[in-house]
N, C-alpha and C. Protein backbone atom coordinates (compact mmCIF):
# COMPACT_ATOMS: atom_id res chain seq x y z
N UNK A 1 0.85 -1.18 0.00
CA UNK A 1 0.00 0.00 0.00
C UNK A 1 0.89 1.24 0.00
N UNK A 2 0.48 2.33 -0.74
CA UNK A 2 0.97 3.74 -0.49
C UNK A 2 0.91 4.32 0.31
N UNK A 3 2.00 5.29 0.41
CA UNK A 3 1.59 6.15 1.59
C UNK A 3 0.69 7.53 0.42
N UNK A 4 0.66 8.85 0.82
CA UNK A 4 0.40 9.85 -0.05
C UNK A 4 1.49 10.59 -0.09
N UNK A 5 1.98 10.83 0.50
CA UNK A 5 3.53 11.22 0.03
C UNK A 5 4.03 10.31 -1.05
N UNK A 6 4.17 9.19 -1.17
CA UNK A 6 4.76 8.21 -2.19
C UNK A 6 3.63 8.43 -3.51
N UNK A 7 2.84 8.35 -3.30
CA UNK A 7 1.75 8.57 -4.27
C UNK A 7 2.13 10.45 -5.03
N UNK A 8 2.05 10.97 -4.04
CA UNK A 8 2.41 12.43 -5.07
C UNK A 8 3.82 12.20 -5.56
N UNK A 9 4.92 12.15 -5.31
CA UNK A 9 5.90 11.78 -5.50
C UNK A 9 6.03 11.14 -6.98
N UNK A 10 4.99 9.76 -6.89
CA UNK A 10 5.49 8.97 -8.29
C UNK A 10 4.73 9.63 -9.44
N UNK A 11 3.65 10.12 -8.58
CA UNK A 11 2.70 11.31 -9.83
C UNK A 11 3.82 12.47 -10.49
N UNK A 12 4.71 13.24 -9.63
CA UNK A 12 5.19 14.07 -10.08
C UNK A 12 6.54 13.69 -10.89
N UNK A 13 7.08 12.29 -10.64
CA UNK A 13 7.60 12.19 -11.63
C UNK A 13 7.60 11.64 -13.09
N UNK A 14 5.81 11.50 -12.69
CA UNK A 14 5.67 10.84 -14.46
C UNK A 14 5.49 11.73 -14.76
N UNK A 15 5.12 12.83 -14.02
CA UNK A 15 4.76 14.12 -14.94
C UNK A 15 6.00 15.02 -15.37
N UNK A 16 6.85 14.88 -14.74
CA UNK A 16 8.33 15.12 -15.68
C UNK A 16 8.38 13.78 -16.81
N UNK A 17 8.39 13.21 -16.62
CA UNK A 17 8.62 11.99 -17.58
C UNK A 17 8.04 11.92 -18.54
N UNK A 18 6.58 12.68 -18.01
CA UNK A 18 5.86 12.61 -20.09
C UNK A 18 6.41 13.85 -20.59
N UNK A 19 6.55 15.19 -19.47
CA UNK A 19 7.16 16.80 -19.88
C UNK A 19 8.07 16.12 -21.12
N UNK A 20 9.07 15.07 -20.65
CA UNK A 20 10.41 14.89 -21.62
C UNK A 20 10.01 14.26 -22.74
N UNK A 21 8.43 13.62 -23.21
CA UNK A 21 8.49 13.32 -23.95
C UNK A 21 7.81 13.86 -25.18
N UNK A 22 7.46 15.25 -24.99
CA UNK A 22 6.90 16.11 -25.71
C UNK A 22 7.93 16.27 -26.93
N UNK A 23 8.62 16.87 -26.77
CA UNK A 23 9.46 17.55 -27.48
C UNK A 23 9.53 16.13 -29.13
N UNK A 24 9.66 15.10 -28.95
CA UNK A 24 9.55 13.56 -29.40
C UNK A 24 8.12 13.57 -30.39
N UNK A 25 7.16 13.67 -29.49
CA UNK A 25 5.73 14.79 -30.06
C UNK A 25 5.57 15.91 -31.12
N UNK A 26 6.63 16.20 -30.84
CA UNK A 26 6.53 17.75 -31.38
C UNK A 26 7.01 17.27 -32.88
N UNK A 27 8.32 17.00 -32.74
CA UNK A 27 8.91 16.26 -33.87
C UNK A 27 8.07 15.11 -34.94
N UNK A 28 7.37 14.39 -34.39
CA UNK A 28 6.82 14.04 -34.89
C UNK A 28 5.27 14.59 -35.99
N UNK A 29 5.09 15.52 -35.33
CA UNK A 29 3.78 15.97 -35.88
C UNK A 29 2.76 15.82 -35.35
N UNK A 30 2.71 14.89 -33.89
CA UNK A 30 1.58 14.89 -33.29
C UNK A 30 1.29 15.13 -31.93
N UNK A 31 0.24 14.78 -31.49
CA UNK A 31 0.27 15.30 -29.65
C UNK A 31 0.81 13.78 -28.71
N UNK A 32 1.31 14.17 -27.50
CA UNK A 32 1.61 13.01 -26.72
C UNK A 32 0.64 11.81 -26.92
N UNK A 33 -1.22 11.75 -26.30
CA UNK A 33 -1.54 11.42 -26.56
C UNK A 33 -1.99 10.08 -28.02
N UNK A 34 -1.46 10.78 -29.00
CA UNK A 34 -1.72 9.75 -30.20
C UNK A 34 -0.17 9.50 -30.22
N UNK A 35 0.78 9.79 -29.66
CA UNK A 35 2.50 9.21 -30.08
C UNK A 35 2.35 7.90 -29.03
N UNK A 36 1.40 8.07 -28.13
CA UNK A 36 1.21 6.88 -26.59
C UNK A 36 0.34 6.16 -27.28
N UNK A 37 -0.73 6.15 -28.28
CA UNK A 37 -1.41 5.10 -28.93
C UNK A 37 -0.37 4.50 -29.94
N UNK A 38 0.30 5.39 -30.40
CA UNK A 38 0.92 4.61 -31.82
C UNK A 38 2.09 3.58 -30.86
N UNK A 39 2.66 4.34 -30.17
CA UNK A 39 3.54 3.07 -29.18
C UNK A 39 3.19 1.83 -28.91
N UNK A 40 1.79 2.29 -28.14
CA UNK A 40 0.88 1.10 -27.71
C UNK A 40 0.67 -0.12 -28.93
N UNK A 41 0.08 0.47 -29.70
CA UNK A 41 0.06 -0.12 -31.10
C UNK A 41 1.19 -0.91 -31.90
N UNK A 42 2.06 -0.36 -31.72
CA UNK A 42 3.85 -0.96 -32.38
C UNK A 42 4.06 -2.09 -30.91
N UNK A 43 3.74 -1.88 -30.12
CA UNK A 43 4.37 -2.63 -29.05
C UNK A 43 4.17 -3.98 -28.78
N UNK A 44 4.90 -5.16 -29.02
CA UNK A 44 4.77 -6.84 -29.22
C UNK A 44 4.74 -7.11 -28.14
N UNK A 45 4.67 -6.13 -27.13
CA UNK A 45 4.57 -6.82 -25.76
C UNK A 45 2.51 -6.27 -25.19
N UNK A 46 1.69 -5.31 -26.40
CA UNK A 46 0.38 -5.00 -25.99
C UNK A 46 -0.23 -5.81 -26.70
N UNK A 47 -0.86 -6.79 -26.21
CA UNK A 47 -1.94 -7.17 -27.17
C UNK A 47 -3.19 -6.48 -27.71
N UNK A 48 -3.96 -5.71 -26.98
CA UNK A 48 -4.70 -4.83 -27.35
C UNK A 48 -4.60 -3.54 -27.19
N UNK A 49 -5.45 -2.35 -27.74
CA UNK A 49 -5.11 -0.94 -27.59
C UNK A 49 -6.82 -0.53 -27.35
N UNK A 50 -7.04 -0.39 -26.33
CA UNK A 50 -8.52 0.17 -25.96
C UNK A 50 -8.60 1.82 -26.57
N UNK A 51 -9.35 2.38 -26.89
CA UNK A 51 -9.76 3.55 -27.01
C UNK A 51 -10.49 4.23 -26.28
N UNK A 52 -11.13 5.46 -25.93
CA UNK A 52 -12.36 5.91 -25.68
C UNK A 52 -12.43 7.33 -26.41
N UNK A 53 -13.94 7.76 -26.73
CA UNK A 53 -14.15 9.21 -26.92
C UNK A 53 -15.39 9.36 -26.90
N UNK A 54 -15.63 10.65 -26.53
CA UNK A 54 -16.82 11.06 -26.29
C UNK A 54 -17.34 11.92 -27.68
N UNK A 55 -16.80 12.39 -28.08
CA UNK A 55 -17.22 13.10 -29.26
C UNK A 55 -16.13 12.68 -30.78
N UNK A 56 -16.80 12.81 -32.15
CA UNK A 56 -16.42 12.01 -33.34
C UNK A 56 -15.33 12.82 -33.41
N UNK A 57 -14.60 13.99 -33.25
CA UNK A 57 -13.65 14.45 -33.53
C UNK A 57 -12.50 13.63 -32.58
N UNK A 58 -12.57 13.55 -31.17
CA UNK A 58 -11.73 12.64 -30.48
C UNK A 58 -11.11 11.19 -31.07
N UNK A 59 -12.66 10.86 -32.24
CA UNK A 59 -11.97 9.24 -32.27
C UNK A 59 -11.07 10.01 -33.43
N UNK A 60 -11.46 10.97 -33.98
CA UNK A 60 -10.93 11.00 -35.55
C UNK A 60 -9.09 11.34 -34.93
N UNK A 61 -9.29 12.05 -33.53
CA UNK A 61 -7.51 12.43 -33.20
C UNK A 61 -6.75 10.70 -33.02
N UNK A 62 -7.62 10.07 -32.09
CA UNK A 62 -7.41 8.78 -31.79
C UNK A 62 -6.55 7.73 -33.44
N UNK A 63 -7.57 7.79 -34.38
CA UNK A 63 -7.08 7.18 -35.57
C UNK A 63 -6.34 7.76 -35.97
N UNK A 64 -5.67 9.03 -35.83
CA UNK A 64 -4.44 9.63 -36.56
C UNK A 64 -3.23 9.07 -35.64
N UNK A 65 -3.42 8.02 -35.00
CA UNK A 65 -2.43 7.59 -34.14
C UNK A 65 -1.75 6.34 -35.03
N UNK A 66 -2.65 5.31 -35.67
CA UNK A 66 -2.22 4.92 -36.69
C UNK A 66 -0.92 4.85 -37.47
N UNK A 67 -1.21 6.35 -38.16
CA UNK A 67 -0.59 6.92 -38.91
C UNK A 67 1.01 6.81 -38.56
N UNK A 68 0.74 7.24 -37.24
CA UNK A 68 2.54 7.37 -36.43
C UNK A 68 3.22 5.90 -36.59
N UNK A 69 2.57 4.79 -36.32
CA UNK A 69 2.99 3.79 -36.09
C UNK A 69 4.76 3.06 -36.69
N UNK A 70 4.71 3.39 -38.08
CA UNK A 70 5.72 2.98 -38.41
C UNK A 70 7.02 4.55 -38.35
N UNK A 71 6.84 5.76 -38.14
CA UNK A 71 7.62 7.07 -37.62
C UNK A 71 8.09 6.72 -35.92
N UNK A 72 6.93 6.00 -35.18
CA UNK A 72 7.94 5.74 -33.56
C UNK A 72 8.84 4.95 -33.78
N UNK A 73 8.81 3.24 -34.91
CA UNK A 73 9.71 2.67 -34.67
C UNK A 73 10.94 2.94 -34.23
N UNK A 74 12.22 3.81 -34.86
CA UNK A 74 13.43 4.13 -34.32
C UNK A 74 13.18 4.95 -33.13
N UNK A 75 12.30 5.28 -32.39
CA UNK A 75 12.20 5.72 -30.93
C UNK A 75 12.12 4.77 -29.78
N UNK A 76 11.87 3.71 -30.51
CA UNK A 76 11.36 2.41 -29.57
C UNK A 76 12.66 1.50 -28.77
């Protein structure tokens, strides 16, 4: 079990940890978000990639994740 100190702690360092992975994002052409689906997607260790959205423009960002799939390889 956590304490909350340990709990903010590991929060604040994923949140440096995705900060660093923007820039990776940027380069690419897309937002963190769809560069973390296309990963998910390339990755032989996910068997599936769940989605969600609430509105048709979300799925349409969601499927431009796709797209990245074979651009993360040499990041991987």
């Amino acid at each position: 079990m956590y304490t909350e100190g340990e709990l903010s702690e590991s929060f604040e360092e994923r949140v440096v940890m995705a900060d660093q992975l923007k820039p990776i994002a940027t380069e690419l052409g897309c937002t963190l978000a769809q560069m973390s689906l296309a990963w998910a997607v390339s990755n032989e260790n996910v068997s599936a990639v769940m989605i969600g959205a609430s509105h048709p423009s979300q799925l349409e960002e969601n499927i431009k994740a796709l797209e990245l799939v074979d651009k993360i390889t040499p990041f991987r």
